[in-house]
N, C-alpha and C. Protein backbone atom coordinates (compact mmCIF):
# COMPACT_ATOMS: atom_id res chain seq x y z
N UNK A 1 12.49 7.53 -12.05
CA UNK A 1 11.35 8.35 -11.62
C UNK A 1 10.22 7.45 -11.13
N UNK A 2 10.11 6.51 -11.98
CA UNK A 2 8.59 5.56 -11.46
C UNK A 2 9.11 4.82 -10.22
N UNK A 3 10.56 4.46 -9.91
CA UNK A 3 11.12 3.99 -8.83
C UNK A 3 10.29 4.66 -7.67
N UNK A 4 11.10 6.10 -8.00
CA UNK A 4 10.80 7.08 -6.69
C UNK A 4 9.58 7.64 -6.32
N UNK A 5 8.60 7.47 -7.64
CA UNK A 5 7.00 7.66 -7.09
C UNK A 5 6.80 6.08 -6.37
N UNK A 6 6.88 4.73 -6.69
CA UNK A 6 6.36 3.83 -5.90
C UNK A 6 6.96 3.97 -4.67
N UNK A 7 7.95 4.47 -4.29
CA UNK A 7 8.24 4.67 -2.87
C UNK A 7 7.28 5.81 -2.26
N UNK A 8 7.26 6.90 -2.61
CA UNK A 8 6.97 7.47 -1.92
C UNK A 8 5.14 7.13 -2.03
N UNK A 9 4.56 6.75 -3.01
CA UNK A 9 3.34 5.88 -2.42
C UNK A 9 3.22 4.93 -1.61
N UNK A 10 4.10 4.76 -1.52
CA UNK A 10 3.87 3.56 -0.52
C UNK A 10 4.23 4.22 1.23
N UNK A 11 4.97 5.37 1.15
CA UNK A 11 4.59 5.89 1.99
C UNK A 11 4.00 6.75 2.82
N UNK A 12 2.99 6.85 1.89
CA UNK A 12 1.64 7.53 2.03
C UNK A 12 0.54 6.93 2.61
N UNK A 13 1.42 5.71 1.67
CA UNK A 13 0.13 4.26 2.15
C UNK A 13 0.16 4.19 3.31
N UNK A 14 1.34 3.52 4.08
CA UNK A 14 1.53 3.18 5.16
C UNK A 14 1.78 4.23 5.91
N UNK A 15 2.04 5.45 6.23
CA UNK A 15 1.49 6.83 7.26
C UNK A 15 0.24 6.73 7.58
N UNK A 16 -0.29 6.82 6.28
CA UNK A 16 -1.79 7.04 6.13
C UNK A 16 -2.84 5.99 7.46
N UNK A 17 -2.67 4.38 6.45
CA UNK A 17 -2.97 3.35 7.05
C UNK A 17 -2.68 3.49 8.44
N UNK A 18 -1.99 3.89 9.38
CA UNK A 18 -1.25 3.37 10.07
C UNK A 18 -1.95 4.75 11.35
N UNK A 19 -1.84 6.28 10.97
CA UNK A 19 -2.88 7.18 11.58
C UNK A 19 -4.46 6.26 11.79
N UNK A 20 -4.72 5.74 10.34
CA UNK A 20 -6.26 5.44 10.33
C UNK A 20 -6.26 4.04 11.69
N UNK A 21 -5.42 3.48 11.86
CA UNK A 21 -5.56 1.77 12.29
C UNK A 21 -5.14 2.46 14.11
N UNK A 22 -4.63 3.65 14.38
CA UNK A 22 -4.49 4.57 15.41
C UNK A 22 -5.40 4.98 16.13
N UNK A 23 -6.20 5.54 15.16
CA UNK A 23 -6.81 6.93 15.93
C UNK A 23 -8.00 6.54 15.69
N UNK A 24 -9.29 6.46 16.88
CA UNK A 24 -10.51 6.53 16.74
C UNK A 24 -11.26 7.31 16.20
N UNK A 25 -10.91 8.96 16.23
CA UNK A 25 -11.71 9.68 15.43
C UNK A 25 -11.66 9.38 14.37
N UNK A 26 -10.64 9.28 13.43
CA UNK A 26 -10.90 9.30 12.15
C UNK A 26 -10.95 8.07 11.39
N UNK A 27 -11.79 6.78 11.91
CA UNK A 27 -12.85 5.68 11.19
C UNK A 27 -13.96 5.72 11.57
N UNK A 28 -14.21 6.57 10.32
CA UNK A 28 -15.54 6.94 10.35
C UNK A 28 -15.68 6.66 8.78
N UNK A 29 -17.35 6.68 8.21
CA UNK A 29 -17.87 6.35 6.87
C UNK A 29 -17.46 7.96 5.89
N UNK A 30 -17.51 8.82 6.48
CA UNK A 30 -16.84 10.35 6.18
C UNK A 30 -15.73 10.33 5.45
N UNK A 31 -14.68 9.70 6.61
CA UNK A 31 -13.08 9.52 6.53
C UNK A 31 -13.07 8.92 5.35
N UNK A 32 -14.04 7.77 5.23
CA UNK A 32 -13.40 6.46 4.09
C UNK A 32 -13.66 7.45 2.31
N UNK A 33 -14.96 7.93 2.68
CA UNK A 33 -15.53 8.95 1.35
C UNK A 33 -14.12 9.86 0.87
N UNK A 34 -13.82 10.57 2.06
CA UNK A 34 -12.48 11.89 1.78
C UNK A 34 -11.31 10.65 1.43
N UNK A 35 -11.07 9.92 1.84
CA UNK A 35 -9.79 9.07 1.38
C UNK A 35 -9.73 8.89 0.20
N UNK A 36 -10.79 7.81 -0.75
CA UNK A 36 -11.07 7.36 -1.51
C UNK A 36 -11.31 8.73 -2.80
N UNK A 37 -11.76 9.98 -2.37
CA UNK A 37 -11.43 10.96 -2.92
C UNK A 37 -10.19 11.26 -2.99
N UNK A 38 -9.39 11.76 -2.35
CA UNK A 38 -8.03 11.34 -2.48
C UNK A 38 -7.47 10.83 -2.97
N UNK A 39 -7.42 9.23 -3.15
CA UNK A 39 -7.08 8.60 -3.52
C UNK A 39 -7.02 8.71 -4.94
N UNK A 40 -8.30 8.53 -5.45
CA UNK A 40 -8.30 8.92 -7.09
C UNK A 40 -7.92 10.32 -7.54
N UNK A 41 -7.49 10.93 -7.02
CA UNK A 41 -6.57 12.28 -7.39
C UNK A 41 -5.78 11.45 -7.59
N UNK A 42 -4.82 11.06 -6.73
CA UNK A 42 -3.18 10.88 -6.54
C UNK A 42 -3.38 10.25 -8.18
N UNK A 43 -4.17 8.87 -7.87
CA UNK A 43 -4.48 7.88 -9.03
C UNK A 43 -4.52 8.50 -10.70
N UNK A 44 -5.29 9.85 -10.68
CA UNK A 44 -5.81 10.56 -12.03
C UNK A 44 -4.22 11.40 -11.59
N UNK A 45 -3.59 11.66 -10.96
CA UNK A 45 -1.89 12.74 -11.51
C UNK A 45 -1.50 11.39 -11.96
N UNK A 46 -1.22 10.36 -11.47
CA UNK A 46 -0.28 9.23 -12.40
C UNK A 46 -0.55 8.68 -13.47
N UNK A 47 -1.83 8.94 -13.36
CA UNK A 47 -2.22 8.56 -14.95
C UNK A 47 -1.66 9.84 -15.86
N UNK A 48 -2.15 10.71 -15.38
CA UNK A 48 -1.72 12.04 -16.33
C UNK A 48 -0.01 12.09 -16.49
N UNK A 49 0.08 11.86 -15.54
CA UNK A 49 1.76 12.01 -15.58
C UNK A 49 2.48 10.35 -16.26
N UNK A 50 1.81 9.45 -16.70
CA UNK A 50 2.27 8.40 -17.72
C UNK A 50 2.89 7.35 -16.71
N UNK A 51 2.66 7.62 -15.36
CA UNK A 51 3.09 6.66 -14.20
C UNK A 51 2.89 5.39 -13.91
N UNK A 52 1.16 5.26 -14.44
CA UNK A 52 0.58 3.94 -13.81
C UNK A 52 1.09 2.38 -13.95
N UNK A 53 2.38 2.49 -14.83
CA UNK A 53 3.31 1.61 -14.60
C UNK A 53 4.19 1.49 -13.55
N UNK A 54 4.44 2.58 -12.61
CA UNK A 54 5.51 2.67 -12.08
C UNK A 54 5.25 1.52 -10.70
N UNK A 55 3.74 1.12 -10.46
CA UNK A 55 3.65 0.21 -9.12
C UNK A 55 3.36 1.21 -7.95
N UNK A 56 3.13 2.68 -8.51
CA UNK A 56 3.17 3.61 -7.11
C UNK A 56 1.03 3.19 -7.21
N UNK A 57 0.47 3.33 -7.77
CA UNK A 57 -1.29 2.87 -7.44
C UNK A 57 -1.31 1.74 -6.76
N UNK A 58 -0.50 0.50 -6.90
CA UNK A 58 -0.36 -0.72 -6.68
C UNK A 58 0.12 -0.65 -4.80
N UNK A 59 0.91 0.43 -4.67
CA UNK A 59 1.34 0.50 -3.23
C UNK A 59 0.19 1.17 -2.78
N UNK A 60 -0.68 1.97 -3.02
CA UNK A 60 -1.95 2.79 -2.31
C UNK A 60 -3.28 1.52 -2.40
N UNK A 61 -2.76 0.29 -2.76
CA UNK A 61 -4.12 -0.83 -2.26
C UNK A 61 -4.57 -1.24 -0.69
N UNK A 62 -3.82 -1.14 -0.23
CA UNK A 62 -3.84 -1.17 1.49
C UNK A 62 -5.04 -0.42 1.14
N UNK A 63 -4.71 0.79 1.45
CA UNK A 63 -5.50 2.53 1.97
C UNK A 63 -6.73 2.21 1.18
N UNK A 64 -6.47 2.08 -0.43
CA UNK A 64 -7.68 1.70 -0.97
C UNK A 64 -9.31 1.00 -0.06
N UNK A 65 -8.75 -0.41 -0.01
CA UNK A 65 -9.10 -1.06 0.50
C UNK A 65 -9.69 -1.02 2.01
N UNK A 66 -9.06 -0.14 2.81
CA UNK A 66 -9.67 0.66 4.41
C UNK A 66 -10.39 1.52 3.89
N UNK A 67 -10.35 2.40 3.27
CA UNK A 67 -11.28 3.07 2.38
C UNK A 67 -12.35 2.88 2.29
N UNK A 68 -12.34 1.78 1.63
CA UNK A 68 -13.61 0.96 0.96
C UNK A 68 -14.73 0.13 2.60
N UNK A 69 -13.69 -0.30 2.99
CA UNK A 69 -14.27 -0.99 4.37
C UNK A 69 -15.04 0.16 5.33
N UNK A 70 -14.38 1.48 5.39
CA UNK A 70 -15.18 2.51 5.84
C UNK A 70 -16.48 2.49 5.24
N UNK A 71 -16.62 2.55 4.09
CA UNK A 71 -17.53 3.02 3.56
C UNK A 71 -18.75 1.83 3.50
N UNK A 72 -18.63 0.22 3.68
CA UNK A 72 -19.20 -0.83 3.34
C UNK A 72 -20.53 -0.98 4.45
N UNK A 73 -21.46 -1.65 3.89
CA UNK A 73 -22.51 -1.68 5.10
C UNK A 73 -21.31 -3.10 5.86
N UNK A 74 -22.10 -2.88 7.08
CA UNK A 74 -21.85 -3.87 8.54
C UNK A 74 -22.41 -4.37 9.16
N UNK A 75 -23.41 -5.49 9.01
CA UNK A 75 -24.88 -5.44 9.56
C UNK A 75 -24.52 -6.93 9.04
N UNK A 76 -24.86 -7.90 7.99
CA UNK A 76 -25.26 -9.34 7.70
C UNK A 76 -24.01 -9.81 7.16
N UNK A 77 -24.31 -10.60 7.75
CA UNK A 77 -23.22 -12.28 6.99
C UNK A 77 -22.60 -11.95 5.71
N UNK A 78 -23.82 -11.26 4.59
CA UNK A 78 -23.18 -11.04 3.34
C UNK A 78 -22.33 -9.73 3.42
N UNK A 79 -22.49 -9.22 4.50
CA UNK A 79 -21.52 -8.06 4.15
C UNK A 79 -20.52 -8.74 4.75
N UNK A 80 -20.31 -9.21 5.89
CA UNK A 80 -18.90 -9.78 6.24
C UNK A 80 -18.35 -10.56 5.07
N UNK A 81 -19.28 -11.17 4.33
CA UNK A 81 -18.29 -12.27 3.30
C UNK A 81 -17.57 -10.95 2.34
N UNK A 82 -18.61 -10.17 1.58
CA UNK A 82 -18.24 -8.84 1.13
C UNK A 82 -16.80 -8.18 1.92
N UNK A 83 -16.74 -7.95 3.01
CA UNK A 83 -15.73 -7.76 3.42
C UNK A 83 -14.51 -8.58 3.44
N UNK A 84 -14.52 -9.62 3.90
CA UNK A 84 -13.61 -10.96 3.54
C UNK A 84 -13.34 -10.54 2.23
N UNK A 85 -14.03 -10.88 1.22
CA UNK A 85 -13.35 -10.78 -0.46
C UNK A 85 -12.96 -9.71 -1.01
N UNK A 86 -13.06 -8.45 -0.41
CA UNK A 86 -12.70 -7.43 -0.65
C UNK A 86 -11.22 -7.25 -0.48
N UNK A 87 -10.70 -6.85 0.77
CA UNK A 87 -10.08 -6.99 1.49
C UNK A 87 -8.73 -7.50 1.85
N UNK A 88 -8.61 -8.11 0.42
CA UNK A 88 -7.34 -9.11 0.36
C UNK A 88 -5.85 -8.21 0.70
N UNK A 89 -5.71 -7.27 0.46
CA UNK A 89 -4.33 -6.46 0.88
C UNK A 89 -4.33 -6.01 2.62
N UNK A 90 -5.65 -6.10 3.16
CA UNK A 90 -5.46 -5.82 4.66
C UNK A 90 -5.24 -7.30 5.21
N UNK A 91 -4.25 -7.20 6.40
CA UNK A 91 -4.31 -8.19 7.13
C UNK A 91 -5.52 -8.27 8.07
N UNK A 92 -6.10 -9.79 8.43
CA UNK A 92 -7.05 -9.80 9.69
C UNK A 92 -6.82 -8.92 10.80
N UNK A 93 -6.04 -9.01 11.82
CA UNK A 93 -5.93 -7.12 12.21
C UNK A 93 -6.25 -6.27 12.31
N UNK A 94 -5.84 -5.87 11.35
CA UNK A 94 -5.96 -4.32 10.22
C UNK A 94 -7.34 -4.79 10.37
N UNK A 95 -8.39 -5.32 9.41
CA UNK A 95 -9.39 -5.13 9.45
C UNK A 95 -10.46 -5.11 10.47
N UNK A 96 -10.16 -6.41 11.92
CA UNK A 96 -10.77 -6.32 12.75
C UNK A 96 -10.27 -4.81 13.42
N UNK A 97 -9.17 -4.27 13.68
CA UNK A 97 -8.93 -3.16 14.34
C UNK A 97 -9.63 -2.18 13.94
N UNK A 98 -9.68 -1.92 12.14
CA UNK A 98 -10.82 -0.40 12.08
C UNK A 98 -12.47 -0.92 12.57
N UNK A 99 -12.46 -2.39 12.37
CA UNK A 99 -13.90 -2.21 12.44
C UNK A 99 -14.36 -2.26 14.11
N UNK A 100 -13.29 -2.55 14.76
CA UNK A 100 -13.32 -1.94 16.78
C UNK A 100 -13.08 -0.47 16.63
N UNK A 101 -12.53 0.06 15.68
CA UNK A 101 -12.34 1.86 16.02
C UNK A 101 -13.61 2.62 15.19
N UNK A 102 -14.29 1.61 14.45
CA UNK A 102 -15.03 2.64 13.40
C UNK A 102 -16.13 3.46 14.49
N UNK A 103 -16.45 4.70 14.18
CA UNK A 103 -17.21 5.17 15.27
C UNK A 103 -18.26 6.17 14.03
N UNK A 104 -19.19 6.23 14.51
CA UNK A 104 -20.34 6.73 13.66
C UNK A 104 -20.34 8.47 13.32
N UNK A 105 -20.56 8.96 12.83
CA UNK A 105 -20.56 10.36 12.91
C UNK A 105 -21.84 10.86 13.09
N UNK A 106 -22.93 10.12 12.69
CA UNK A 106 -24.45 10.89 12.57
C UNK A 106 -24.91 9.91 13.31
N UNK A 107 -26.45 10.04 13.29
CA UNK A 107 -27.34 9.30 14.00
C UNK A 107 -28.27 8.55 13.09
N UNK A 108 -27.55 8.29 11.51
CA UNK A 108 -28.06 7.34 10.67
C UNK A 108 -27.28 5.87 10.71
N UNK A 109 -26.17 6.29 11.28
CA UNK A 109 -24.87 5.02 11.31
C UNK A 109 -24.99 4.23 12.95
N UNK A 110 -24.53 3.12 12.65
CA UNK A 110 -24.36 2.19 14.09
C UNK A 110 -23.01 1.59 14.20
N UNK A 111 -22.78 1.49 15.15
CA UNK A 111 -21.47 0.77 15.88
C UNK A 111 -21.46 -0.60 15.25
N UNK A 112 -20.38 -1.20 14.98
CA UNK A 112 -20.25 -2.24 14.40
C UNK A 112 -20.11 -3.47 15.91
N UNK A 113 -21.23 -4.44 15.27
CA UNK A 113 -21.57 -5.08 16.08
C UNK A 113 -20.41 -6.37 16.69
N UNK A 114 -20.34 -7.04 18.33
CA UNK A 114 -19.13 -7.42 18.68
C UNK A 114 -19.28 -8.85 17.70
N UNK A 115 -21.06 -9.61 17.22
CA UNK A 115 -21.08 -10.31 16.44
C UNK A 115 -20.10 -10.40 15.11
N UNK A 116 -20.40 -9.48 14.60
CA UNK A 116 -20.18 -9.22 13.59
C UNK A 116 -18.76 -9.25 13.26
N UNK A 117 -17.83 -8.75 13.61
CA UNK A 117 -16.31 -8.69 14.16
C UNK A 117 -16.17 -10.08 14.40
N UNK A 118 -16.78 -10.62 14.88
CA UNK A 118 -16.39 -12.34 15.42
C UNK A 118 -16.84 -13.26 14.04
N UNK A 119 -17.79 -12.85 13.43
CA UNK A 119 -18.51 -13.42 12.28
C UNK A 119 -16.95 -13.09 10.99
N UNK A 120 -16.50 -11.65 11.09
CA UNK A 120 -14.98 -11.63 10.10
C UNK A 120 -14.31 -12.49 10.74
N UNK A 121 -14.15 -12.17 11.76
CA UNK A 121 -12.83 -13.44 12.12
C UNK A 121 -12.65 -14.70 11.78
N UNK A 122 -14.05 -15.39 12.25
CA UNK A 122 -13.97 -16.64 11.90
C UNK A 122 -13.86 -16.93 10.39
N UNK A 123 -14.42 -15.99 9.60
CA UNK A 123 -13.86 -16.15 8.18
C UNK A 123 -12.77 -16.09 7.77
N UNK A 124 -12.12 -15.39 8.29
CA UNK A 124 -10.39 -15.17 8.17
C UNK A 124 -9.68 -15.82 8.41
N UNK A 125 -10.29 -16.73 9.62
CA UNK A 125 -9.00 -17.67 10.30
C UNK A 125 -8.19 -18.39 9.80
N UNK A 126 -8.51 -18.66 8.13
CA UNK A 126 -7.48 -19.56 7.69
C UNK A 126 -6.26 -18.52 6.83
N UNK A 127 -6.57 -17.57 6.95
CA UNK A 127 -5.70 -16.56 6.27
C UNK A 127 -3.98 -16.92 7.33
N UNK A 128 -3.07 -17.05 6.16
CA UNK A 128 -1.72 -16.49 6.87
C UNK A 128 -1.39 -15.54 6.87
N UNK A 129 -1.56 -14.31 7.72
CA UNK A 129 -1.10 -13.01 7.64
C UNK A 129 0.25 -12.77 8.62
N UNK A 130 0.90 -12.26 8.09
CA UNK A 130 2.24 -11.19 8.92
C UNK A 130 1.31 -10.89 10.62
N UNK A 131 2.12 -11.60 11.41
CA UNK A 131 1.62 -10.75 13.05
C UNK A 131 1.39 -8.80 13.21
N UNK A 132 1.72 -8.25 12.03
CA UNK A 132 2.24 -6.95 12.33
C UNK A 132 0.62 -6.57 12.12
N UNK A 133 0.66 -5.09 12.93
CA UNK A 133 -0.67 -4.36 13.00
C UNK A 133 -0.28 -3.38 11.88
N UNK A 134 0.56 -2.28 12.35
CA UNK A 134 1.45 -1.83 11.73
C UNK A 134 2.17 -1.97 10.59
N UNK A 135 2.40 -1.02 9.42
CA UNK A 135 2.77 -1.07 8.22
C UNK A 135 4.06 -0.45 8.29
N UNK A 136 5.37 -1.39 7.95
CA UNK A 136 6.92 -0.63 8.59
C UNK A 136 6.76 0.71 7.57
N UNK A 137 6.24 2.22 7.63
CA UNK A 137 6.89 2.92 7.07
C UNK A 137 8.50 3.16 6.13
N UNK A 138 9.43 2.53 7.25
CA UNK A 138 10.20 2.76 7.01
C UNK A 138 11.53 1.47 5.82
N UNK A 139 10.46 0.83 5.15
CA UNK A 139 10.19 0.06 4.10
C UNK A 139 10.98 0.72 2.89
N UNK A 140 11.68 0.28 2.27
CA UNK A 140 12.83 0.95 1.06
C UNK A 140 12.86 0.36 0.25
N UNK A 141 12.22 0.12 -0.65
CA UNK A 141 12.02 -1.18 -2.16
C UNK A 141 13.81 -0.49 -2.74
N UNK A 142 14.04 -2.00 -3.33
CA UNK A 142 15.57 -1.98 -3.97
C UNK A 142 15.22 -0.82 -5.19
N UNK A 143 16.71 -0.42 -5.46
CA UNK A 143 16.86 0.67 -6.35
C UNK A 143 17.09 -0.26 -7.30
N UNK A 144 16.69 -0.08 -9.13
CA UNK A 144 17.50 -1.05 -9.91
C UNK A 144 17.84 0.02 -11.19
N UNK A 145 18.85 -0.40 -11.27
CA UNK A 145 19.07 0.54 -12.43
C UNK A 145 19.31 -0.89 -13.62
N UNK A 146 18.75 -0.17 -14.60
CA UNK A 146 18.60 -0.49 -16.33
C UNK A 146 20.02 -0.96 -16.52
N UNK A 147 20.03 -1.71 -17.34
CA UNK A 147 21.65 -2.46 -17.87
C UNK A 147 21.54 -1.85 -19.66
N UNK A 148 22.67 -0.64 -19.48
CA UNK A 148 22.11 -0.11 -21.42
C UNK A 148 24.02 -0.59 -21.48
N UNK A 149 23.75 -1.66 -22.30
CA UNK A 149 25.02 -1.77 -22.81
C UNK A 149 25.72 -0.76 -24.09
N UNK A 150 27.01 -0.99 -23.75
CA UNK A 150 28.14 0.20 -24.08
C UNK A 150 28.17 -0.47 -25.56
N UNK A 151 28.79 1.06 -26.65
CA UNK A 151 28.58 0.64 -28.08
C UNK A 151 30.01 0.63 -28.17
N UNK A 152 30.67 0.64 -26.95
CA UNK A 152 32.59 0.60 -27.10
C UNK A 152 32.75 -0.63 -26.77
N UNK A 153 33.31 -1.18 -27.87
CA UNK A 153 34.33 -2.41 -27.49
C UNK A 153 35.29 -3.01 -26.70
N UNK A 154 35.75 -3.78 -25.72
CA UNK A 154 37.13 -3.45 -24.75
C UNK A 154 37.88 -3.75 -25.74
N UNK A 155 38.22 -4.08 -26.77
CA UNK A 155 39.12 -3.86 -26.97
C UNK A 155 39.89 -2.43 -27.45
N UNK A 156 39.00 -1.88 -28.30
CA UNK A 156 39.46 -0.03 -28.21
C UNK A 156 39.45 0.69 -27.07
N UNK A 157 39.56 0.10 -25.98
CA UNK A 157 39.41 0.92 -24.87
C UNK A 157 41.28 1.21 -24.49
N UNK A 158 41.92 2.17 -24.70
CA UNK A 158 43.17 2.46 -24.35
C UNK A 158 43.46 3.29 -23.03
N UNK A 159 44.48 2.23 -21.49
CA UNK A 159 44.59 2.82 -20.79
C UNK A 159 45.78 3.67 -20.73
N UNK A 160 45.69 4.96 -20.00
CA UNK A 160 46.75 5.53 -19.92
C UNK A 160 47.87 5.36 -19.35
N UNK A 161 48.84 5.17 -19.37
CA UNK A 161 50.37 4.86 -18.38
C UNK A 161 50.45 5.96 -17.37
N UNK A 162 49.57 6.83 -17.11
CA UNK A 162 49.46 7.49 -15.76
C UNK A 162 48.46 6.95 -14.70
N UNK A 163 47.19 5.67 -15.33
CA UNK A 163 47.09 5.22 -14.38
C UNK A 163 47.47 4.63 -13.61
N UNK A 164 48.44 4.14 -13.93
CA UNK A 164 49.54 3.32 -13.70
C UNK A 164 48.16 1.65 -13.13
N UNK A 165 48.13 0.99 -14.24
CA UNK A 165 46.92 -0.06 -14.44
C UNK A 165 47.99 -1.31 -14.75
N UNK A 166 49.08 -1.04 -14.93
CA UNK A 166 50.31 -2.40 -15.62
C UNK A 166 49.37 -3.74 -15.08
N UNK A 167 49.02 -3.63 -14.43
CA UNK A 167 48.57 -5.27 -13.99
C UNK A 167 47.04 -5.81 -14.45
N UNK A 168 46.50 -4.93 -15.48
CA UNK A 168 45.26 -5.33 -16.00
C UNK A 168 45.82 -5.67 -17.65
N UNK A 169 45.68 -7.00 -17.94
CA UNK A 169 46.16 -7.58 -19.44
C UNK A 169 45.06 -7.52 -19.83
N UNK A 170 45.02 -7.43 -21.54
CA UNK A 170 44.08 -7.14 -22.85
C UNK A 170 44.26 -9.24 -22.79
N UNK A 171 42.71 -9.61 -22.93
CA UNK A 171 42.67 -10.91 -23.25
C UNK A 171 42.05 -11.27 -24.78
């Protein structure tokens, strides 16, 4: 079960992420508020539901994290470093890309400046990130199943002469 919730968080994550790193309308400081609402739902059912082991919160850090960058001031040096340390699950990318799509909704907010974007970068530059913009959705973490060893012995194990098995010897 905790298998199949971290999958399918994670592909929530990466749908999600992946609309947001898309589409201009929706990076906005709004968007990041409703996400992050969101978010702690999903977060408060797995807790309720005894999950938060399962690694499915752990796959919604991306989204988290764009979330959070929606919502961050964008204006001084300290917010870019703020952003830099935040940030650690987005690739450089990812982050320069929402902050070229973020678009204001009111007339209290401003466009994120081309400084400013250049001011993340150069902080980033020593980062090794994956070339990808894009989060592969289609991503399948291994299945593992539990090893519950058997309370039968081989040696009481008796085959039948209709399997016809003659060539498996008792050692």
């Amino acid at each position: 079960i905790q298998q199949v919730f971290k999958q399918l968080f994670y592909m929530i994550n990466a749908i999600t992420l992946n609309n947001l790193l898309l589409r201009k309308d929706v990076c906005s400081w709004s968007t990041g508020m409703q996400l992050r609402f969101n978010i702690s739902q999903l977060e408060e059912w797995l807790h309720g539901k005894n999950l938060q082991q399962s690694g499915a919160a752990q796959a919604l850090e991306p989204l988290i994290q764009a979330a959070q960058l929606l919502q961050l001031k964008k204006k001084t040096s300290e917010d870019a470093e703020a952003i830099c340390s935040l940030c650690t699950s987005l690739t450089t990318q990812q982050i320069v890309k929402i902050l070229n799509l973020y678009t204001p909704v009111n007339e209290f907010e401003e466009r994120v400046t081309v400084a400013f974007i250049q001011n993340i970068q150069k902080q980033l530059q020593e980062r090794n990130d994956p070339p990808h913009l894009l989060i592969d959705f289609k991503h399948i973490f291994p299945v593992l199943f539990p090893f519950n060893p058997s309370a039968i012995t081989t040696d009481s194990i008796h085959l039948p002469a209709s399997l016809k098995l003659d060539f498996l010897i008792k050692v």
